[in-house]
Protein backbone atom coordinates (compact mmCIF):
# COMPACT_ATOMS: atom_id res chain seq x y z
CA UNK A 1 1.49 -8.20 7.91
CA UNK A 2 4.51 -6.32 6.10
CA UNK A 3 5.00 -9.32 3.87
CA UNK A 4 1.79 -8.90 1.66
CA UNK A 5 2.70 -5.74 0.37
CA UNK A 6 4.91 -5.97 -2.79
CA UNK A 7 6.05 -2.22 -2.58
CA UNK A 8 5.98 0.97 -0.44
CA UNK A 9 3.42 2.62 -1.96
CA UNK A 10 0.60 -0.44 -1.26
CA UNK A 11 0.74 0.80 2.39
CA UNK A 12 -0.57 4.10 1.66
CA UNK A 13 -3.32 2.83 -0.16
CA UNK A 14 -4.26 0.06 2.19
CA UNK A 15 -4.75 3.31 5.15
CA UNK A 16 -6.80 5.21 2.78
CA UNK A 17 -3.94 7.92 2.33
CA UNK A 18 -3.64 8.06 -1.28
CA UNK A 19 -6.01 9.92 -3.79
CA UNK A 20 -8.69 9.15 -5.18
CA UNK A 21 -8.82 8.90 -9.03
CA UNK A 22 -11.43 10.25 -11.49
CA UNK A 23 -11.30 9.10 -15.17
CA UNK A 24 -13.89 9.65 -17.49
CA UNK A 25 -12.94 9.89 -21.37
CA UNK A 26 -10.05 12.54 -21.67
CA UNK A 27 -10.19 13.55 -18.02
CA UNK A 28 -7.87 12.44 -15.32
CA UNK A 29 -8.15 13.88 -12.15
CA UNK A 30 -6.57 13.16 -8.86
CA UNK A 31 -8.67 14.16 -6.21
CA UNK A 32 -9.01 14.05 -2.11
CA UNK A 33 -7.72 10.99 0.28
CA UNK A 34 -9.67 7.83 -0.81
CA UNK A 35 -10.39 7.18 2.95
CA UNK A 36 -10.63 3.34 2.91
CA UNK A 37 -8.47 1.10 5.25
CA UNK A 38 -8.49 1.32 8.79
CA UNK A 39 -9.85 4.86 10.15
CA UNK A 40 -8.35 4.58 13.56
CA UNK A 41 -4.78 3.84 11.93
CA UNK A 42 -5.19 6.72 9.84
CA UNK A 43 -6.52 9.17 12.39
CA UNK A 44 -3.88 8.13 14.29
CA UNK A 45 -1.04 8.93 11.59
CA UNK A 46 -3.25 12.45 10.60
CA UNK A 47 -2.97 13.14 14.51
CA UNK A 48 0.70 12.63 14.76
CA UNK A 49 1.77 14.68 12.08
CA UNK A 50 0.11 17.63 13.24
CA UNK A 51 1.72 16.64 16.25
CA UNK A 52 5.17 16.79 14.43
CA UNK A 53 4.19 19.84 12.52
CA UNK A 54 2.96 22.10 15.52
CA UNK A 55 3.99 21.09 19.26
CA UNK A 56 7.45 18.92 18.53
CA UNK A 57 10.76 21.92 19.28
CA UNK A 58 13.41 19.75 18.23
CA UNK A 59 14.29 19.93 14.35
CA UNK A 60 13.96 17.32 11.83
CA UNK A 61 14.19 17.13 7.95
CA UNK A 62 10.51 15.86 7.93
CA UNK A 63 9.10 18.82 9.99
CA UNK A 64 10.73 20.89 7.70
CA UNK A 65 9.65 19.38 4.96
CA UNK A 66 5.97 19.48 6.16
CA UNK A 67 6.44 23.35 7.32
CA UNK A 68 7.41 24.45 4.01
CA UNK A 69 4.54 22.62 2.73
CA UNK A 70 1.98 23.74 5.04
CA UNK A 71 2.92 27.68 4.30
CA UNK A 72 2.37 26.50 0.34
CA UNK A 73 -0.63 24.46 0.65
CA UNK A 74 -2.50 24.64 3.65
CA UNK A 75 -1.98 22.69 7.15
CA UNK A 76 -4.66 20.48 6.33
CA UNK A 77 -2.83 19.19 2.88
CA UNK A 78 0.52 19.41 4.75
CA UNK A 79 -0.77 17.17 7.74
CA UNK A 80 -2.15 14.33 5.00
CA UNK A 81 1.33 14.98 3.03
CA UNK A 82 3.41 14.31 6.44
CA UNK A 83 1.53 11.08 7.13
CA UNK A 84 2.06 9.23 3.89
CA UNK A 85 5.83 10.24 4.26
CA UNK A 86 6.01 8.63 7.49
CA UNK A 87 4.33 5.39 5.70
C-alpha cells in the first residue's frame, strides 16, 4: 500500500486530512478538511490525537507541539493539526 504514494503529503490527502481548496477568479481560499478517504482511518487518527493531546502524562515534542497549538487555535484545529503530523 505505501508504494503508490510518490510523497508524504499524498497520504494526507488520500485520509481526507488536507484542506479543501476554493478558487474562483482572483480568490484562493483554503478551507476545512476535505473529508474523503477512509472515515474510520481518519476517526481513528482524530481520536488518537486528542488522546495524545489530553489523557497521555508522559512528554513528547508532538504533544507539545499540538498544546501550543490548541491554546492558539482551538482543540478542534489542534486535534486535525496533530493527526496529519503523525501521517
Amino acid at each position: 500500500m505505501i508504494q503508490r504514494f510518490v510523497r508524504s503529503s499524498g497520504v494526507g490527502a488520500d485520509f481526507g486530512l488536507t484542506a479543501r481548496r476554493y478558487q474562483s477568479g482572483e480568490v484562493d481560499r483554503d478551507g476545512s478538511v476535505s473529508k474523503c478517504g477512509d472515515t474510520l482511518t481518519r476517526t481513528y487518527l482524530f481520536e488518537a490525537a486528542g488522546t495524545l493531546l489530553a489523557r497521555v502524562a508522559r512528554w513528547s515534542a508532538l504533544k507539545a507541539w499540538g498544546a501550543r497549538l490548541a491554546r492558539r487555535i482551538g482543540s478542534k484545529k489542534a486535534r486535525v493539526a496533530v493527526a496529519r503530523n503523525w501521517l
